[in-house]
Every structure is written in C-alpha cells, then in structure tokens.
N, C-alpha and C. Protein backbone atom coordinates (compact mmCIF):
# COMPACT_ATOMS: atom_id res chain seq x y z
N UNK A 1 -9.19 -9.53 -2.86
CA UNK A 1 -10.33 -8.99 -2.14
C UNK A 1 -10.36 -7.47 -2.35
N UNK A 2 -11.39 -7.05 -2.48
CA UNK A 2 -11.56 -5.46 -2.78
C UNK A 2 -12.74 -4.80 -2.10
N UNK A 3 -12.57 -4.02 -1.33
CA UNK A 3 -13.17 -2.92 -0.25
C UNK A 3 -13.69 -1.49 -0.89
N UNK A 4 -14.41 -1.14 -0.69
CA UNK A 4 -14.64 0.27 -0.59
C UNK A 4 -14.33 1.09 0.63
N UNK A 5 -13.46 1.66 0.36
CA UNK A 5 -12.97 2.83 2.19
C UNK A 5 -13.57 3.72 2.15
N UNK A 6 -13.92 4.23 3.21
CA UNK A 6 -14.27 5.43 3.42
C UNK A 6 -12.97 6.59 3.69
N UNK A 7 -12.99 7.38 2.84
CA UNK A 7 -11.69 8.24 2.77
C UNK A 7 -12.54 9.62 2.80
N UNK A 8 -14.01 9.88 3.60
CA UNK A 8 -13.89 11.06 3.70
C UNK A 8 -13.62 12.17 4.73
N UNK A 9 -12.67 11.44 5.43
CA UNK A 9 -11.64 12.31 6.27
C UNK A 9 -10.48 12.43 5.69
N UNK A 10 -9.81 11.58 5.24
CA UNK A 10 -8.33 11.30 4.66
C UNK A 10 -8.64 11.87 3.21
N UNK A 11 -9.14 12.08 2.70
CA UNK A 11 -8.90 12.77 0.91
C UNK A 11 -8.62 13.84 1.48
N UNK A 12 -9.68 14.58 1.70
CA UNK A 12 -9.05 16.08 1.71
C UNK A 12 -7.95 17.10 3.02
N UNK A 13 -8.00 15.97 3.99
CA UNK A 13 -6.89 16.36 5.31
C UNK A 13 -5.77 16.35 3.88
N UNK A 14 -5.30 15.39 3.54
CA UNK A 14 -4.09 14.77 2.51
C UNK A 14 -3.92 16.05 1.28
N UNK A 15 -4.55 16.22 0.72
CA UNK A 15 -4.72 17.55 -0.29
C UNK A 15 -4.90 19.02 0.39
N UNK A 16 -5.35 18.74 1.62
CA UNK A 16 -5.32 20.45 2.44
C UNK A 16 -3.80 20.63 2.66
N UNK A 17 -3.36 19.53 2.73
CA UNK A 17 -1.86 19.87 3.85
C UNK A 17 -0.80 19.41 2.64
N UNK A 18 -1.35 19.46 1.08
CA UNK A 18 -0.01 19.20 -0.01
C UNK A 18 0.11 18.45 -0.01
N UNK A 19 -0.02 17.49 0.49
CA UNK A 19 0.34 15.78 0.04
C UNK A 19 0.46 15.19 -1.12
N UNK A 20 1.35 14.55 -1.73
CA UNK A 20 0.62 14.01 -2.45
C UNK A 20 -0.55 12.45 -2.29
N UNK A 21 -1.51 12.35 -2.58
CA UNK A 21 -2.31 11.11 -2.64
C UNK A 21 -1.54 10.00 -2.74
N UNK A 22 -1.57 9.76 -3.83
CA UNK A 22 -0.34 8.33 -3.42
C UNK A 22 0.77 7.53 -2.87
N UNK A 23 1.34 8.91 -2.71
CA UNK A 23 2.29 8.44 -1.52
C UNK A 23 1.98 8.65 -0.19
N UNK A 24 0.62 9.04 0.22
CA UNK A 24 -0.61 9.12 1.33
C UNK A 24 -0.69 7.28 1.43
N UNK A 25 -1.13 6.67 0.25
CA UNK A 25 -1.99 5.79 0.46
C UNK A 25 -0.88 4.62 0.49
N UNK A 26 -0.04 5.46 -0.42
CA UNK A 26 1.25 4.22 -0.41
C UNK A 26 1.63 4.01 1.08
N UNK A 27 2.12 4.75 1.47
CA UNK A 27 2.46 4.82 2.85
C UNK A 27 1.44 4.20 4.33
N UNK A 28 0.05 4.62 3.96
CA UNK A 28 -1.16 3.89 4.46
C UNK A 28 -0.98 2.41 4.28
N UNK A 29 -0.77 1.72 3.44
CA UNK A 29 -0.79 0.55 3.26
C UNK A 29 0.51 0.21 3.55
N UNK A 30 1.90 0.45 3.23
CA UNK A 30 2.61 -0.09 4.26
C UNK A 30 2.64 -0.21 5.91
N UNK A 31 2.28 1.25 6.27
CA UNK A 31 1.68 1.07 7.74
C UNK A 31 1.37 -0.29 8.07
N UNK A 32 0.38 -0.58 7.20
CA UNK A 32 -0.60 -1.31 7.71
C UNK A 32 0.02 -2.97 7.79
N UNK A 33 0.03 -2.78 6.71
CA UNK A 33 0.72 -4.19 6.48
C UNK A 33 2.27 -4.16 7.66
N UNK A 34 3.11 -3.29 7.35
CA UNK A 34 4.11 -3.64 8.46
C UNK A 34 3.50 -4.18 9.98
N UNK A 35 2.08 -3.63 10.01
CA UNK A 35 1.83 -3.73 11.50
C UNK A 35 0.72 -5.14 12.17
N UNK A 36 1.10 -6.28 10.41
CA UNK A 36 0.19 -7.88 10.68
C UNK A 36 1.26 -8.26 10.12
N UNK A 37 1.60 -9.43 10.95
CA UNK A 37 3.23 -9.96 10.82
C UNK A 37 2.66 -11.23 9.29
N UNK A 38 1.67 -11.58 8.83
CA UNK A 38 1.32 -12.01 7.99
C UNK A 38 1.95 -11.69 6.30
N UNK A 39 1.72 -10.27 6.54
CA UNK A 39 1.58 -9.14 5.30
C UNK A 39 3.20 -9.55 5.05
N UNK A 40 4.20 -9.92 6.41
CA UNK A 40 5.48 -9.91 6.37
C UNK A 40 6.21 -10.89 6.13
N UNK A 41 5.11 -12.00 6.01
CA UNK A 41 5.79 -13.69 5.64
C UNK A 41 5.85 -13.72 4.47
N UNK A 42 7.19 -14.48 4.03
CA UNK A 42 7.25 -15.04 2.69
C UNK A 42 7.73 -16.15 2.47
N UNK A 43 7.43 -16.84 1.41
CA UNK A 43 8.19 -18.50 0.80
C UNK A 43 8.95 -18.30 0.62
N UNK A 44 10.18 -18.80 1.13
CA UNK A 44 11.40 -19.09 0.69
C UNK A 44 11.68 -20.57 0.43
N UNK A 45 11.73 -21.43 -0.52
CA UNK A 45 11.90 -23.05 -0.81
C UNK A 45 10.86 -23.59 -0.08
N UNK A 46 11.19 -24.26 0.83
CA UNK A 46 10.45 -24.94 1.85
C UNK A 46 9.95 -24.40 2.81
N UNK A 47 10.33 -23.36 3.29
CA UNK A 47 10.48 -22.49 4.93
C UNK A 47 9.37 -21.14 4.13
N UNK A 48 9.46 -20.74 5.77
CA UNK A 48 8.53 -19.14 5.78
C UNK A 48 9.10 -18.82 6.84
N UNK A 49 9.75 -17.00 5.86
CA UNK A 49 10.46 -16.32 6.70
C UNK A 49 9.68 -15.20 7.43
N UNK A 50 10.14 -14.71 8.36
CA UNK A 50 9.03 -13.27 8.56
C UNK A 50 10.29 -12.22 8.57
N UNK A 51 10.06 -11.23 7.56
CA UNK A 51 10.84 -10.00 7.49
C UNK A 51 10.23 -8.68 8.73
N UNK A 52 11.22 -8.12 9.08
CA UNK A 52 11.04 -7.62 10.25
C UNK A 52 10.48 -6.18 10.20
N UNK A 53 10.80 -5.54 9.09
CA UNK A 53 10.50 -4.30 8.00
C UNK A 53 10.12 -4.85 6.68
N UNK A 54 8.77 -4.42 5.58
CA UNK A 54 8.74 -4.34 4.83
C UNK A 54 8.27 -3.30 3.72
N UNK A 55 8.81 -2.94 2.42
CA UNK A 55 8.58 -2.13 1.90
C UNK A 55 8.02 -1.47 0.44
N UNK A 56 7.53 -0.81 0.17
CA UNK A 56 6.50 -0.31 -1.16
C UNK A 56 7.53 -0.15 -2.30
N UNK A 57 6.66 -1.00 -3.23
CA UNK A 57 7.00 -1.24 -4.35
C UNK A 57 6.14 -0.48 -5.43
N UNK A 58 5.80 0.18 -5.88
CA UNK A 58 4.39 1.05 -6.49
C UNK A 58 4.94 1.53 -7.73
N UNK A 59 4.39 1.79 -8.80
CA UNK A 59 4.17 2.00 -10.43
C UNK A 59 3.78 3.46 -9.98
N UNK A 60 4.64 4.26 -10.81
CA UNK A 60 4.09 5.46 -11.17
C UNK A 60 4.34 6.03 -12.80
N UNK A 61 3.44 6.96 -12.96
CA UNK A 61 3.23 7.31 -14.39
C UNK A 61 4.54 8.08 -14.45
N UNK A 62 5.24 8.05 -15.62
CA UNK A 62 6.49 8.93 -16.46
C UNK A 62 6.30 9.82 -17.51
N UNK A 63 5.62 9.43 -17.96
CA UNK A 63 5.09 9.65 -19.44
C UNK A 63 3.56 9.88 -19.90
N UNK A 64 3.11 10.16 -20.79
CA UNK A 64 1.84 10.33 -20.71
C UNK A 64 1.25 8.89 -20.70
N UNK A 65 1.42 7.82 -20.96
CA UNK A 65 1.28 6.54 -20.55
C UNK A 65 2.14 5.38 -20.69
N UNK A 66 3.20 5.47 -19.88
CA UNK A 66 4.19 5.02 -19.71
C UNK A 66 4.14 4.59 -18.22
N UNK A 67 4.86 3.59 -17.76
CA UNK A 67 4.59 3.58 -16.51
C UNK A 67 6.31 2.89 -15.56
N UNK A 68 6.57 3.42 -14.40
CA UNK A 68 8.01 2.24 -13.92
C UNK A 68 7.29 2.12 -12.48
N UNK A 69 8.30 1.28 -12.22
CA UNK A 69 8.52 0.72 -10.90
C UNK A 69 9.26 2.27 -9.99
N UNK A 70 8.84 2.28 -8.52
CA UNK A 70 9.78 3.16 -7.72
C UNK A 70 9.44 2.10 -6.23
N UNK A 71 10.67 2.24 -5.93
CA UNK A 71 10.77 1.39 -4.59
C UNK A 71 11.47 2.61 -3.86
N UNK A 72 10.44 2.23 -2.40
CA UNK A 72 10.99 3.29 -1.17
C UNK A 72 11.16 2.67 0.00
N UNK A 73 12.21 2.96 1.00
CA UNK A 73 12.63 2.25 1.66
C UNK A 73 11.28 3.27 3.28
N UNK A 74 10.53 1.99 3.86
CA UNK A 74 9.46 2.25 4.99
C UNK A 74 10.25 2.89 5.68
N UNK A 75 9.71 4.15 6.37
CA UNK A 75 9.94 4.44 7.63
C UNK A 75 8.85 5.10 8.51
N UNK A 76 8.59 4.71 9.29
CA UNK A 76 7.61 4.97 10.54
C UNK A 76 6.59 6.39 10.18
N UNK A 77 7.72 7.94 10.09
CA UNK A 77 7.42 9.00 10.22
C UNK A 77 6.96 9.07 8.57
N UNK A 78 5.88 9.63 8.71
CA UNK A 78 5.19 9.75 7.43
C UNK A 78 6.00 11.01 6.82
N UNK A 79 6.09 11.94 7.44
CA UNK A 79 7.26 13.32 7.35
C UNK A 79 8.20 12.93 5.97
N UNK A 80 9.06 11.73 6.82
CA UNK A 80 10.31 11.47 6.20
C UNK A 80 9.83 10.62 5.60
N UNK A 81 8.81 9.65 5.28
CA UNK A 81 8.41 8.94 3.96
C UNK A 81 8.26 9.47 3.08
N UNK A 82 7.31 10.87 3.44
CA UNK A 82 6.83 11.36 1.60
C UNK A 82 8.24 12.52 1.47
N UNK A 83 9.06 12.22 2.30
CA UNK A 83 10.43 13.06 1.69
C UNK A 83 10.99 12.10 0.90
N UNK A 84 11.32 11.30 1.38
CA UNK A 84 12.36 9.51 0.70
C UNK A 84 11.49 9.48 -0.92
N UNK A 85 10.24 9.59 -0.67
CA UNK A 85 9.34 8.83 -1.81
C UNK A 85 9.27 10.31 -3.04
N UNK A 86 9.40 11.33 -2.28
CA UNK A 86 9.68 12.97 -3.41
C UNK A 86 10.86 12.38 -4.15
N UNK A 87 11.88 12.34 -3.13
CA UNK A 87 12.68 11.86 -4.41
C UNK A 87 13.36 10.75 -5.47
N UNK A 88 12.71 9.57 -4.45
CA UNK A 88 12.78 8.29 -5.35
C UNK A 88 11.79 8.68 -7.20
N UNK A 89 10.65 9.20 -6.47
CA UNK A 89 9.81 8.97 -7.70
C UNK A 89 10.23 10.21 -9.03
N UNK A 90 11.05 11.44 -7.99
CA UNK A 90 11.73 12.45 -9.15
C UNK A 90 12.89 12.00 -9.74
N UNK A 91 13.68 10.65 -9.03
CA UNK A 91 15.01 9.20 -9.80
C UNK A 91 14.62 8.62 -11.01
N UNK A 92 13.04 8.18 -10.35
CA UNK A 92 12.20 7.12 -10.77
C UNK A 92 12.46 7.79 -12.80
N UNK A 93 11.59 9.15 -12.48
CA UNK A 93 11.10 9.53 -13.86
C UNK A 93 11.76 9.81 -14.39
N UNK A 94 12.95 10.00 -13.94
CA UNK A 94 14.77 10.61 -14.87
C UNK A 94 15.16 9.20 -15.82
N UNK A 95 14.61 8.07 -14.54
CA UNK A 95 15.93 6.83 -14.86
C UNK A 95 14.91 5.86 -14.75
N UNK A 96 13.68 5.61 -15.56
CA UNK A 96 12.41 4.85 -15.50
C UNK A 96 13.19 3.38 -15.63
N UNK A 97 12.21 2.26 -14.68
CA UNK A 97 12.60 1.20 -14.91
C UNK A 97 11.47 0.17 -14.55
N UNK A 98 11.69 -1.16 -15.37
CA UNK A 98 10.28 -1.97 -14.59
C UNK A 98 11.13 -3.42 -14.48
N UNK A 99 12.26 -3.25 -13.68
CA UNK A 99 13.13 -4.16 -13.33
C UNK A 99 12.89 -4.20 -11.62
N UNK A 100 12.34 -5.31 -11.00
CA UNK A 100 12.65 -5.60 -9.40
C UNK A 100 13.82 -5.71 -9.01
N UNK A 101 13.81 -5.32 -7.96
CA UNK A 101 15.25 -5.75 -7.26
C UNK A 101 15.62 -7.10 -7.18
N UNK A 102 16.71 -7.41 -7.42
CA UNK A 102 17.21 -8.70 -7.63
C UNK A 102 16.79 -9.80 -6.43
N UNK A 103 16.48 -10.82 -6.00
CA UNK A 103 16.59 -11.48 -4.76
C UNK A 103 16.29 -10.88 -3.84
N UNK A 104 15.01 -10.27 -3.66
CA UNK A 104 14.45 -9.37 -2.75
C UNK A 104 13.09 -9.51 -2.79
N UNK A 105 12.75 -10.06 -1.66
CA UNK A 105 11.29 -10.36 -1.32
C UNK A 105 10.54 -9.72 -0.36
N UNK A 106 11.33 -8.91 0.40
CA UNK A 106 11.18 -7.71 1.73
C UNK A 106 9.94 -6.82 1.22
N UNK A 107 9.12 -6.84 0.28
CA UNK A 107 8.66 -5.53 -0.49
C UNK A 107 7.21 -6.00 -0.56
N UNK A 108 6.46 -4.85 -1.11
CA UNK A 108 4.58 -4.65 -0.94
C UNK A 108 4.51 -3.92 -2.65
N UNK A 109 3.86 -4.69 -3.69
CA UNK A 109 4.08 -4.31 -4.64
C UNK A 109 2.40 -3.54 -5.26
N UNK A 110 2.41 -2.75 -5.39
CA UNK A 110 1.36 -1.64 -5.33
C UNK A 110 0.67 -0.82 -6.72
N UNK A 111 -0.29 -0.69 -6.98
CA UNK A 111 -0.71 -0.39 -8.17
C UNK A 111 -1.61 0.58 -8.07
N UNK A 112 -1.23 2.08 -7.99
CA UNK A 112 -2.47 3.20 -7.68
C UNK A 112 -2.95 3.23 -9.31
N UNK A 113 -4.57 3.38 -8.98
CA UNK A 113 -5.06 3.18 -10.76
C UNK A 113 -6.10 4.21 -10.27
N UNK A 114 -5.62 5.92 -10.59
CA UNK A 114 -6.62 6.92 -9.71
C UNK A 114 -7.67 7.60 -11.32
N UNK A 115 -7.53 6.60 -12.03
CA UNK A 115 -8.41 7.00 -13.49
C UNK A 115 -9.73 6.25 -13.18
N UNK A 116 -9.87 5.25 -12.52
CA UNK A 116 -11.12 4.46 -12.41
C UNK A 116 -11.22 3.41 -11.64
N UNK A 117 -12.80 3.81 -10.98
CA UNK A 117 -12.84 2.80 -10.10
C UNK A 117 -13.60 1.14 -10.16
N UNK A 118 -12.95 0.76 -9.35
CA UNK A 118 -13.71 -0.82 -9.78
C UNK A 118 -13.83 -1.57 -8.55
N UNK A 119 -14.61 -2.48 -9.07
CA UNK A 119 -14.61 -4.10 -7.97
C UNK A 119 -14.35 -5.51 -8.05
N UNK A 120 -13.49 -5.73 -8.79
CA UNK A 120 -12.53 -6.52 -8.86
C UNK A 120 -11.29 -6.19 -9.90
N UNK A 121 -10.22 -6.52 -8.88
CA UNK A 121 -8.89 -6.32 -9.72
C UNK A 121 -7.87 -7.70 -9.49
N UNK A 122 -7.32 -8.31 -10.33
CA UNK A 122 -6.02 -9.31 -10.16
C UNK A 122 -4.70 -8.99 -10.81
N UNK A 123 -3.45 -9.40 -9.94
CA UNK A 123 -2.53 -9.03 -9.76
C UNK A 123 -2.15 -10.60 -10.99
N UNK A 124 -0.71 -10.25 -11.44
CA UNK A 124 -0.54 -11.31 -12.09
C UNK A 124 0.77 -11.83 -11.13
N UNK A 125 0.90 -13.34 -10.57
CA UNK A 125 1.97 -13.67 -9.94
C UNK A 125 2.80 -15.16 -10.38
N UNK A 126 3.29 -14.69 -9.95
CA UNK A 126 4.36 -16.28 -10.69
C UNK A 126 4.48 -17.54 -9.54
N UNK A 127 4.32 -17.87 -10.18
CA UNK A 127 4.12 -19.70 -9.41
C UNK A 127 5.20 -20.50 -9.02
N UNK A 128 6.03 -20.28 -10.24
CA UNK A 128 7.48 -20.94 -10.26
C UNK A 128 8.77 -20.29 -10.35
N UNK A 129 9.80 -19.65 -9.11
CA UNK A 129 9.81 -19.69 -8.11
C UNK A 129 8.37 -19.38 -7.45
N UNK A 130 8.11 -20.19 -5.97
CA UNK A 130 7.31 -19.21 -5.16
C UNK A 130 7.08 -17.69 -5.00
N UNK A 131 6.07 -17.15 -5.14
CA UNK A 131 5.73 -15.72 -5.43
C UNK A 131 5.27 -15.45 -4.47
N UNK A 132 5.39 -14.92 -2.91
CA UNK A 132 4.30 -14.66 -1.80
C UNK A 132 4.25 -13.11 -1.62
N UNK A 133 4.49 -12.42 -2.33
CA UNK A 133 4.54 -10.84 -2.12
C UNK A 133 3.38 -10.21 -2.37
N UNK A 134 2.60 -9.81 -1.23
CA UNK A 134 1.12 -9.14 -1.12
C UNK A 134 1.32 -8.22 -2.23
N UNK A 135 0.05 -8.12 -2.87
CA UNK A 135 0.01 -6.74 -3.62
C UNK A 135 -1.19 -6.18 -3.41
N UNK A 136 -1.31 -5.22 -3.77
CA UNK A 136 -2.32 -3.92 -3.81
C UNK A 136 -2.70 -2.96 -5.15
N UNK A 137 -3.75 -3.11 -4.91
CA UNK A 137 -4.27 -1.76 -6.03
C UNK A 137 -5.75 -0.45 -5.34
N UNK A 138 -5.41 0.48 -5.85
CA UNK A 138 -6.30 1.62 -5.41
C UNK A 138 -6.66 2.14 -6.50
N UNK A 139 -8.26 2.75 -6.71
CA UNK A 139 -8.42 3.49 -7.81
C UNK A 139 -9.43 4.64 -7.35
N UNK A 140 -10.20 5.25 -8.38
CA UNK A 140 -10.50 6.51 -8.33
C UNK A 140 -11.10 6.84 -7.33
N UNK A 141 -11.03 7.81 -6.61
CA UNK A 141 -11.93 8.30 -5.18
C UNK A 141 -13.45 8.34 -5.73
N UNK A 142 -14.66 8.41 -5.15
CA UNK A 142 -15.69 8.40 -5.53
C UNK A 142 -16.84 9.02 -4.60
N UNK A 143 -18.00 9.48 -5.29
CA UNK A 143 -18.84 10.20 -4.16
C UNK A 143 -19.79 9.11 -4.01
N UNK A 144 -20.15 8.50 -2.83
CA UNK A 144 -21.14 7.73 -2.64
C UNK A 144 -22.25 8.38 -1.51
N UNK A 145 -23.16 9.42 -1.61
CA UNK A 145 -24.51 9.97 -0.99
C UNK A 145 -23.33 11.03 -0.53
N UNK A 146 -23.16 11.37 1.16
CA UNK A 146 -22.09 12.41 1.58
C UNK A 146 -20.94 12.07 1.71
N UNK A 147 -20.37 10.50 1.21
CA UNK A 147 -19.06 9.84 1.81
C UNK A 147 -18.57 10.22 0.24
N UNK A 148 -17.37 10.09 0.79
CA UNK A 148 -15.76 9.96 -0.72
C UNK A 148 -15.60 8.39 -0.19
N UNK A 149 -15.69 7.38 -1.18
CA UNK A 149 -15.00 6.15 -1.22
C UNK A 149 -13.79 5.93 -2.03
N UNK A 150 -12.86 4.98 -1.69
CA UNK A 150 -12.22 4.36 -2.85
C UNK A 150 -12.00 2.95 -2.58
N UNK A 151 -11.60 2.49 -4.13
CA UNK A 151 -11.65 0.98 -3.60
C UNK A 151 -10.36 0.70 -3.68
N UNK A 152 -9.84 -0.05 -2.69
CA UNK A 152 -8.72 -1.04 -2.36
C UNK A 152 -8.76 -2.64 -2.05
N UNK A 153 -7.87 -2.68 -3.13
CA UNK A 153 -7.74 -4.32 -3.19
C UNK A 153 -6.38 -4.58 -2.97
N UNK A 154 -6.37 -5.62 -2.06
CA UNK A 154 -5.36 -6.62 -1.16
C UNK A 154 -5.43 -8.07 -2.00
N UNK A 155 -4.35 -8.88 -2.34
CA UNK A 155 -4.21 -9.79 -3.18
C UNK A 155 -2.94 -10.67 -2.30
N UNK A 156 -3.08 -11.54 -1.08
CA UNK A 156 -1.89 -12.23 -0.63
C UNK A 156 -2.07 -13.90 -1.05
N UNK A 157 -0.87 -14.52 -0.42
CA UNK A 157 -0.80 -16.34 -0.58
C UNK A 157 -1.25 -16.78 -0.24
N UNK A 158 -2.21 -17.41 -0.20
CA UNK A 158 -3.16 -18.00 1.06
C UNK A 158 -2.64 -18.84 2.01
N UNK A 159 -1.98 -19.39 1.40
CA UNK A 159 -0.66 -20.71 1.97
C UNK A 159 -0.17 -19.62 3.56
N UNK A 160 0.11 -18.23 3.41
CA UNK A 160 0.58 -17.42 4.42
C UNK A 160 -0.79 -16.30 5.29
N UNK A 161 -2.05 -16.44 4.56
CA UNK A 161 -2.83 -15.60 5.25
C UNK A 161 -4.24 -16.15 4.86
N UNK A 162 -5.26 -15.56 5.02
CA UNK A 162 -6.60 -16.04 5.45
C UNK A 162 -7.23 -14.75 5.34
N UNK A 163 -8.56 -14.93 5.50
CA UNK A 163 -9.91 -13.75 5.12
C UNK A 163 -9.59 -13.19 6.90
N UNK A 164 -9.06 -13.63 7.37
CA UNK A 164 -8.92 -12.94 9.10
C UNK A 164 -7.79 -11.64 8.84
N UNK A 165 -7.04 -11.96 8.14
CA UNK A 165 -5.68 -11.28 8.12
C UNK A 165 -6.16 -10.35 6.99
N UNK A 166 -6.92 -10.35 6.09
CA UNK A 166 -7.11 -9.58 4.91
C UNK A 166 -7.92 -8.54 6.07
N UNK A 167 -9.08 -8.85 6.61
CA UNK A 167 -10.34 -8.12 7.49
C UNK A 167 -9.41 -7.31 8.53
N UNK A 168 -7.81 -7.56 9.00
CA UNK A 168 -7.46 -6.74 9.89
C UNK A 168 -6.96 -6.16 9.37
N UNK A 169 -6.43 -5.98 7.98
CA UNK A 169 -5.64 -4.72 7.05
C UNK A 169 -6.86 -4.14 7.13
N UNK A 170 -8.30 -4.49 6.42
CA UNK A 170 -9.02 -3.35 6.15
C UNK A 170 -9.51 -2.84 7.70
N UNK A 171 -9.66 -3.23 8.86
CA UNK A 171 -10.05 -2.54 10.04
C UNK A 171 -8.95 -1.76 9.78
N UNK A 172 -7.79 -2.08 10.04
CA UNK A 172 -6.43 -0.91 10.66
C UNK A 172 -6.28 0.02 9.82
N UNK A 173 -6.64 0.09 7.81
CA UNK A 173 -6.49 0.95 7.35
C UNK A 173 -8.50 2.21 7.30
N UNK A 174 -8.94 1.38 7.64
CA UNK A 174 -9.48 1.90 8.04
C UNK A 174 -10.07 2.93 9.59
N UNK A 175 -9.47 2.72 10.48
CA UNK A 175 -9.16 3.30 11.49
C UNK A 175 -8.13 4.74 11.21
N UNK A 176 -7.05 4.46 10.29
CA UNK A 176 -6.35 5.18 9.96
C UNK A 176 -6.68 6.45 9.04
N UNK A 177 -7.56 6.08 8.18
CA UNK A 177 -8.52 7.10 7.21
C UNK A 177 -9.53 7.17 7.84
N UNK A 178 -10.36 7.40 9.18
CA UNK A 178 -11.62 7.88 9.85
C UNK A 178 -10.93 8.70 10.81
N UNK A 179 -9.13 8.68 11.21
CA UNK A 179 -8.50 9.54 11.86
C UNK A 179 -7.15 9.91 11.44
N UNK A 180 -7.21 10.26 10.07
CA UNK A 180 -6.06 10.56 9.40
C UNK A 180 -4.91 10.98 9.75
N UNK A 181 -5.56 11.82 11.23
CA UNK A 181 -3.78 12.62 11.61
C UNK A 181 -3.47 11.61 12.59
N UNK A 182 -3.86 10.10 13.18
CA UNK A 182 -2.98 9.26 13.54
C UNK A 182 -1.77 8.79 12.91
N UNK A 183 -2.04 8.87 11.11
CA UNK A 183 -1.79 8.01 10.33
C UNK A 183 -0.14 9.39 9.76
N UNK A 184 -0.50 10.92 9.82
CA UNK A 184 0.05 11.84 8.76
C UNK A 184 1.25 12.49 10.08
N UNK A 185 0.61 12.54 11.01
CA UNK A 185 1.58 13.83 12.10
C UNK A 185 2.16 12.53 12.84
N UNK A 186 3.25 13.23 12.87
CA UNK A 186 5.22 12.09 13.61
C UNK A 186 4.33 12.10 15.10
N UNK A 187 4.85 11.26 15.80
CA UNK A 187 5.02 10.89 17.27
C UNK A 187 4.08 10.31 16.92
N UNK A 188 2.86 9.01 16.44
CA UNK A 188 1.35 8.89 16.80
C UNK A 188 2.18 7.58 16.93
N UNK A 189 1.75 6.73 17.99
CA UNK A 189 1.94 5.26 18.17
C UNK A 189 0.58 4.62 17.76
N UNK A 190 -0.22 3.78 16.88
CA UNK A 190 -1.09 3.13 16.55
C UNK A 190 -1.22 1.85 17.11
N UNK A 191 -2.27 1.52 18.29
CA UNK A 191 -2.74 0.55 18.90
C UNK A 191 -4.23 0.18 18.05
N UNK A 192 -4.17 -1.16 17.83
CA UNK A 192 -4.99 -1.64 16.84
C UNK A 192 -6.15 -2.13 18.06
N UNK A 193 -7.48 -1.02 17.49
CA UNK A 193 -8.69 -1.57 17.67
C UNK A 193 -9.02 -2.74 18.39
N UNK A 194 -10.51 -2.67 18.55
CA UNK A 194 -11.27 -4.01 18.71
C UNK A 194 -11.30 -4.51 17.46
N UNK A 195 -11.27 -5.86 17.95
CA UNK A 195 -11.05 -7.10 16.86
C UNK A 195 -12.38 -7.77 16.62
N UNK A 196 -13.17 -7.05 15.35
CA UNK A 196 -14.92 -7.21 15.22
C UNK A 196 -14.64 -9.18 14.54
C-alpha cells in the first residue's frame, strides 16, 4: 500500500535542526510500527509470536551506487537514535554488507529511494521459510500546490494484518509529521488519535 504524506511540517523542522532525513523517517516508521502490536507479529512454523521491541533494518548508499544493509537497535529517544544510527551507518560504509542477521525476525526492513517518487512499489519476500517482516519504502519529497508530499509504502503478511492496521500506521505517522516535535524532542509520550 502506498500513501502520499504530508511532510510539510516535518521536511524542513528535520533539515532546520541537522537531521539527517532518513534516519528522521527511519526512526518515524519504527515509532510507528513499534506502537501497533501487528507491525510486531511474526511466523514462526506454526505459531505467531509478538516481539516486544522491534527494529530498522534500512539500505543505505556506500558508493556512488552501491548499496548495504545497516541495522539499528530502536530506542524511544529520537536524540539517542540518530546517535546509534550516526554511527552504525559510518560501520555500515567502512564494513558494507547485504547479509541479515542470522535467525532474527525482531526487525522492519526499509528502503529510502529519495531519487524518485512513485505509486506503487513491491518488496521481494520469500515464501519458504515463512517471511512476515513488514517492509517499507520512501521516496522523493515533492511539491504538491503549497504542501511537500512523500510517498510511503507499507508492505505486511496479511495472514498477520489487514487494511485496518496498514490505515493506523498511516494515521499515527501521520499525526507525527503534522507535529513533528512530538515525534523529534525526548520526553513526548504519543497517545494515538481518534480512530477515523
């Protein structure tokens, strides 16, 4: 499923205050997902587990088109996320890799694509073992009349979620980019909206 957000509060709060963007959005979308216990189920054989923390898995560029894997371990305070994620992704580009973690399903696997935007994107997933690990993709910000859009696409199991559970990622991340400094400044506790 793929959305257009409205990010014209959140682009430039995120670039006024140094941020970087992707680990803005990376972090946005774990939020989010940590906070629908859905985003957190996975197949294991027969059973569905719910992980209690889960965490970003995201591709970043190395090379002039080269690309690895960097995995960052979630934490609440956005502060200390885009600290963890400064230096995973300065590991990342020393010691590039596009190897997953072994037996690890805890994770949100993420694809920022900030060259171009689109409306439909698919994730490629494997069938055999069970594959239930939500993924994501984001691409280029865009001017639509006075708004900045971008589009984000959410890709889960259906077997574990539904068009209900997709519609409350995009309310909550959207709530979060129409009031960005809920989402950027430590102490904010996030109570989720009316449920349209």
């Amino acid at each position: 499923m793929i959305a257009h957000m409205d990010v014209t509060a959140f682009f430039p709060l995120v670039k006024k205050r140094g941020n970087s963007y992707t680990v803005a959005v990376v972090y946005l979308v774990s939020r989010v997902s940590n906070a629908i216990p859905e985003f957190r189920h996975r197949i294991r054989g027969e059973q569905v587990v719910e992980h209690e923390t889960v965490h970003p898995s995201f591709t970043i560029l190395y090379n002039e088109d080269l690309f690895s894997f960097c995995n960052v371990d979630y934490v609440e305070s956005f502060r200390e996320f885009a600290a963890r994620a400064k230096e995973q992704i300065d590991h990342v580009k020393a010691h590039p890799t596009l190897e997953n973690i072994p037996d690890r399903d805890d994770m949100l696997y993420m694809s920022p694509i900030p060259w171009v935007s689109f409306t439909s994107f698919n994730h490629p997933m494997q069938y055999h073992p069970e594959d239930s690990v939500p993924r994501f993709a984001w691409g280029k910000v865009f001017q639509e009349g006075d708004r900045l859009k971008m589009p984000l696409g959410v890709q889960g199991h259906h077997a574990l979620m539904d068009g209900i559970h997709m519609a409350r990622f995009y309310q909550i991340a959207q709530d979060y980019l129409d009031y960005p400094e809920k989402l950027l400044d430590q102490g904010y506790i996030h109570i989720t909206g009316p449920q349209r």
